[in-house]
C-alpha atoms as a PDB file:
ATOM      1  CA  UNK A   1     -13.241 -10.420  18.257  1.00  0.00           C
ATOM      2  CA  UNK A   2     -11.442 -10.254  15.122  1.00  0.00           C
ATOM      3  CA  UNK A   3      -7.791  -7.592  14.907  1.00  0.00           C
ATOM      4  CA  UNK A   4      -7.065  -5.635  11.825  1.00  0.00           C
ATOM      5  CA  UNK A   5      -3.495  -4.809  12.188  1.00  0.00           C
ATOM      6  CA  UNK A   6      -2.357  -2.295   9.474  1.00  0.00           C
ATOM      7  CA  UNK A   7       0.543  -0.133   8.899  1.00  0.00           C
ATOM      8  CA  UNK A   8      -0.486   2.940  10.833  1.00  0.00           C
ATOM      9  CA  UNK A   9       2.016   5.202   8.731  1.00  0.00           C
ATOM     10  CA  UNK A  10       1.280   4.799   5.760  1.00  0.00           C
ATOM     11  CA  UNK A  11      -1.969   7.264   4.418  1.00  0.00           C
ATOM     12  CA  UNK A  12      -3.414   4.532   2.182  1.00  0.00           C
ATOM     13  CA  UNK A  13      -3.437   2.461   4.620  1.00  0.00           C
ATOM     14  CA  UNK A  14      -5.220   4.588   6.583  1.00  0.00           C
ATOM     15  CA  UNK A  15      -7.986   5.238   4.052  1.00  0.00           C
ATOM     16  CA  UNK A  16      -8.338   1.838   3.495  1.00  0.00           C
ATOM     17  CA  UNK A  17      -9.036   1.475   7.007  1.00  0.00           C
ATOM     18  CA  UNK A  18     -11.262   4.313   7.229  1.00  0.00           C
ATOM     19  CA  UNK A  19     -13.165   3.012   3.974  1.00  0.00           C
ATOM     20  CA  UNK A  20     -13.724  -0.802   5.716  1.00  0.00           C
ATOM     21  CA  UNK A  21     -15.583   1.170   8.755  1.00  0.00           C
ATOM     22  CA  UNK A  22     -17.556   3.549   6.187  1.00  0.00           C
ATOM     23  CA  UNK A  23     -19.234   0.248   4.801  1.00  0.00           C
ATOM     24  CA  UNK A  24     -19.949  -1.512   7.628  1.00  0.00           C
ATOM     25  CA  UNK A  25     -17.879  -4.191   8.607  1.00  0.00           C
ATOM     26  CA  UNK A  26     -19.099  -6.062  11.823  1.00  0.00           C
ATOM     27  CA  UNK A  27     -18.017  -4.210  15.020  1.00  0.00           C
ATOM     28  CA  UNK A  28     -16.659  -7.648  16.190  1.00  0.00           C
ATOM     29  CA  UNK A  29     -13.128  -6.294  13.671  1.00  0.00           C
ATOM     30  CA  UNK A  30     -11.003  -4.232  15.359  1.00  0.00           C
ATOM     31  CA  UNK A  31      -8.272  -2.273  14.457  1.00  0.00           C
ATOM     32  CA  UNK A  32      -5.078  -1.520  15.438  1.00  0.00           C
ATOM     33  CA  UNK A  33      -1.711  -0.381  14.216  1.00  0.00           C
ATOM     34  CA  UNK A  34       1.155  -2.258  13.506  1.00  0.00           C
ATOM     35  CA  UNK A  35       3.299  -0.201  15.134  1.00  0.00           C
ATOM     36  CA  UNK A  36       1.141   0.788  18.469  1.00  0.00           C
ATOM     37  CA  UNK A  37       0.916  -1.384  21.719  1.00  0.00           C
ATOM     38  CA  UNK A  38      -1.110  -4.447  19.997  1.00  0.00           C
ATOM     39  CA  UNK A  39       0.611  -4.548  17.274  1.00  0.00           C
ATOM     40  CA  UNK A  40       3.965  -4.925  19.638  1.00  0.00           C
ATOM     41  CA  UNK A  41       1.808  -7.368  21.449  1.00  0.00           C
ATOM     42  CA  UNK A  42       1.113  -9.451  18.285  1.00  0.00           C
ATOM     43  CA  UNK A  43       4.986  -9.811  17.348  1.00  0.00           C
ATOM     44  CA  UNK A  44       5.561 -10.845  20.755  1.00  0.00           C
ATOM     45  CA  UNK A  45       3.033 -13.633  20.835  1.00  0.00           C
ATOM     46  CA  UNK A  46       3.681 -14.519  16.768  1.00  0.00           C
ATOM     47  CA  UNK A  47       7.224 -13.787  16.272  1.00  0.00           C
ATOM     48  CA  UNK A  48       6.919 -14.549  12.504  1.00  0.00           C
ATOM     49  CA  UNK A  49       5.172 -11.921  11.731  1.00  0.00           C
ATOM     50  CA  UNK A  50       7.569  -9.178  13.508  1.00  0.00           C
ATOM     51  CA  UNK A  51       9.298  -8.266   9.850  1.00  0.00           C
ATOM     52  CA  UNK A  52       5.491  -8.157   7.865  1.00  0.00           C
ATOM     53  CA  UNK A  53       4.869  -4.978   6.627  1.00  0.00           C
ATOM     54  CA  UNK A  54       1.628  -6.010   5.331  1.00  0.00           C
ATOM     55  CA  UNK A  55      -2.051  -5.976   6.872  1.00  0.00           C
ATOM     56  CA  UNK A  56      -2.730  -9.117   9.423  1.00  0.00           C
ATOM     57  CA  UNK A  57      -6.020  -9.792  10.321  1.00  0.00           C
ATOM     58  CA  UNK A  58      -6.465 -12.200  12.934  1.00  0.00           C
ATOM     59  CA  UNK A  59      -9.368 -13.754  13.648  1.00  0.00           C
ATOM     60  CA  UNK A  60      -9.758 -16.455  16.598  1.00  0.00           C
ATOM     61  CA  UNK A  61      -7.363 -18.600  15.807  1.00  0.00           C
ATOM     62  CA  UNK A  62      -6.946 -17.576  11.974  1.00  0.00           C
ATOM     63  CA  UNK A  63      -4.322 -15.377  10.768  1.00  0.00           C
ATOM     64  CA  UNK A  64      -4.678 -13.669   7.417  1.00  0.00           C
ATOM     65  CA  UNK A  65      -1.791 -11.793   5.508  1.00  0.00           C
ATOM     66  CA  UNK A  66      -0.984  -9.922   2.280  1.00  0.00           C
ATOM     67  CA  UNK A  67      -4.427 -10.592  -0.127  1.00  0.00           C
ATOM     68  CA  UNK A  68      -5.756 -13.727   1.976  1.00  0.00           C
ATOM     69  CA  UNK A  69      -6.733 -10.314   4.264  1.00  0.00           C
ATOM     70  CA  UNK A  70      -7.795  -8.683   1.807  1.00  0.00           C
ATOM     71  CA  UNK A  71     -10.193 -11.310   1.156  1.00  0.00           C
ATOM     72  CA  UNK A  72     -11.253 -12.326   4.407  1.00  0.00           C
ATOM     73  CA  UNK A  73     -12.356  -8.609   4.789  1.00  0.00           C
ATOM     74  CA  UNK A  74     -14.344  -8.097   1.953  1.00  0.00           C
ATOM     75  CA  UNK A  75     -16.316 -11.518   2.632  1.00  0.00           C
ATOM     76  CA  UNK A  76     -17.303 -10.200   6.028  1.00  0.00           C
ATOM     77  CA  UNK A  77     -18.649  -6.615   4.421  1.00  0.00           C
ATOM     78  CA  UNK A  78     -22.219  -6.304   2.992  1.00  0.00           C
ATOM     79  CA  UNK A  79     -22.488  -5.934  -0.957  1.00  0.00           C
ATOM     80  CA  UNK A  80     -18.518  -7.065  -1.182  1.00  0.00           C
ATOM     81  CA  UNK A  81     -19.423 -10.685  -0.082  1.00  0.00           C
ATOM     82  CA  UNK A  82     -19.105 -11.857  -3.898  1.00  0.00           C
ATOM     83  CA  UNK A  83     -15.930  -9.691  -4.358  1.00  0.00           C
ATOM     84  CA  UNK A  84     -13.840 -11.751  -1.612  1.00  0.00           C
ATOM     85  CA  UNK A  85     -15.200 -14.995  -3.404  1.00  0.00           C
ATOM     86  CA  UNK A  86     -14.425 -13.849  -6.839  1.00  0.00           C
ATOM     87  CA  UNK A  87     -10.896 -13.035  -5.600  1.00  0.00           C
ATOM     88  CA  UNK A  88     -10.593 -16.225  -3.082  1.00  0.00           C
ATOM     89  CA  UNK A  89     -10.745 -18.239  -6.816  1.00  0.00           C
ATOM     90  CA  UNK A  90      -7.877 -16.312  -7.941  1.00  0.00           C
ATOM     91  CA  UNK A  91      -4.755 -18.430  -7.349  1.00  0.00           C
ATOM     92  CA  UNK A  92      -3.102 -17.098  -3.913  1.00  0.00           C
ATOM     93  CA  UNK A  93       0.590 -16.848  -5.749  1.00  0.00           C
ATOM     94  CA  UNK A  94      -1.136 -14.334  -8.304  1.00  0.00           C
ATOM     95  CA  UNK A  95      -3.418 -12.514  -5.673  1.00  0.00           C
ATOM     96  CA  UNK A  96      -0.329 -12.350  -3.720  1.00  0.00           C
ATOM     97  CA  UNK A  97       1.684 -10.799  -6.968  1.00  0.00           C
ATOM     98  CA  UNK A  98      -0.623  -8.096  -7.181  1.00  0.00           C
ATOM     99  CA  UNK A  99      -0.596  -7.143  -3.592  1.00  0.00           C
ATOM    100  CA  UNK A 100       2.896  -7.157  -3.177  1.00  0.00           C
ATOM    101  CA  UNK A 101       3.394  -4.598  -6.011  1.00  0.00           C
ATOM    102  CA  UNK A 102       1.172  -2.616  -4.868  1.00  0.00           C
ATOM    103  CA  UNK A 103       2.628  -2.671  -1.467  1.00  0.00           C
ATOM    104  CA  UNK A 104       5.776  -1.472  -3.125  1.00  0.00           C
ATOM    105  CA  UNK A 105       4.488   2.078  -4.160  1.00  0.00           C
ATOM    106  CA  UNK A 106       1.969   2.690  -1.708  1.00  0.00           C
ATOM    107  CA  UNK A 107       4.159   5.412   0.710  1.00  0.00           C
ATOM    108  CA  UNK A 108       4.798   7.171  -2.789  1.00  0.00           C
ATOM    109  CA  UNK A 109       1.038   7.837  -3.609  1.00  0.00           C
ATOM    110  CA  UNK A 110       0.482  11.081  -2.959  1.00  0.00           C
ATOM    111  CA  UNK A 111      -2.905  11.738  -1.007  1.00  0.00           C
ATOM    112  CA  UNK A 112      -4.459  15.100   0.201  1.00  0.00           C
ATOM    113  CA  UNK A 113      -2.883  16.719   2.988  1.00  0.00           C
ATOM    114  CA  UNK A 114      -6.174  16.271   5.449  1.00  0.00           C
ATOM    115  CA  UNK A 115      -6.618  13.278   7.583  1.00  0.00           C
ATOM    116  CA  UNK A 116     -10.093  12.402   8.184  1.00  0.00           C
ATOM    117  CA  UNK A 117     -10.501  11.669  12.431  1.00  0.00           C
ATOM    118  CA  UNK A 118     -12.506   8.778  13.165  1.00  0.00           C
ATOM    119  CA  UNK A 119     -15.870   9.737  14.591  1.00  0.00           C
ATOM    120  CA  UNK A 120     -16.861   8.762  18.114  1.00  0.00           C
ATOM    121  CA  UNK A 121     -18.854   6.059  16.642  1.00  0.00           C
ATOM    122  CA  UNK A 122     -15.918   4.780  14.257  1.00  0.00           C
ATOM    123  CA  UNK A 123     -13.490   5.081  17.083  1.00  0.00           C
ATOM    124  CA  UNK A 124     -15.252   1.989  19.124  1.00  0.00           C
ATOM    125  CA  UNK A 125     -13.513   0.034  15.965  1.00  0.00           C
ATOM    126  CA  UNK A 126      -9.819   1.181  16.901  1.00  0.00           C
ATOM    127  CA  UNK A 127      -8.380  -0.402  20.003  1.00  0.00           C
ATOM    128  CA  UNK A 128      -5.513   2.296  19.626  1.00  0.00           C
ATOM    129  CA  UNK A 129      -7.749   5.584  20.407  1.00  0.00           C
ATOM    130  CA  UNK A 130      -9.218   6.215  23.623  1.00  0.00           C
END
């Protein structure tokens, strides 16, 4: 099994999240927040990453961070497979440029005041909701 670990606060992130399930990534991803139980879990076993504010996927014994996520996701989705290869030839400095400007001004985008609940079939993706 394969952990998403995103930044639970933030409503892109969110989205994003919710937008990864809508196009079927495997069920063997999980998700979870950074700040919840397994993400306090993660920072206890990997200490580096307790300051990341940044998606971590982790995947056996792979950890992905910042676009090298990014990446890895999109390669495991259906129809996005040449996407995360187009992007994994983009040097990981620049990819990594991007994403970290982005990161910058994501709490400031402004995004409807609804939050769409995961379904009963998304939630079996979260290991956060019961």
């Amino acid at each position: 099994m394969a952990i998403v670990y995103y930044d639970g606060d933030c409503g892109y992130c969110n989205r994003a999240v919710m937008w990864v399930i809508d196009h079927k990534i495997s069920t063997r991803f999980q998700f979870a927040q950074l700040e919840g139980a397994y993400g306090k879990n993660l920072t206890a076993v990997r200490p580096d990453l307790k300051n990341v504010d940044t998606i971590v996927v982790v995947d056996g014994d792979d950890v992905y961070i910042k676009s090298d996520a990014i990446v890895h996701l999109l390669r495991n989705i259906k129809n996005y497979q040449l996407l995360g290869w187009i992007l994994k030839c983009i040097p990981k400095c620049i990819r990594n440029f991007g994403y970290d400007l982005f990161a910058q001004i994501r709490h400031k985008m402004q995004f409807k005041n609804e939050c769409k609940l995961p379904t009963i079939e998304e939630r079996k993706y979260f290991l956060d909701i019961a």
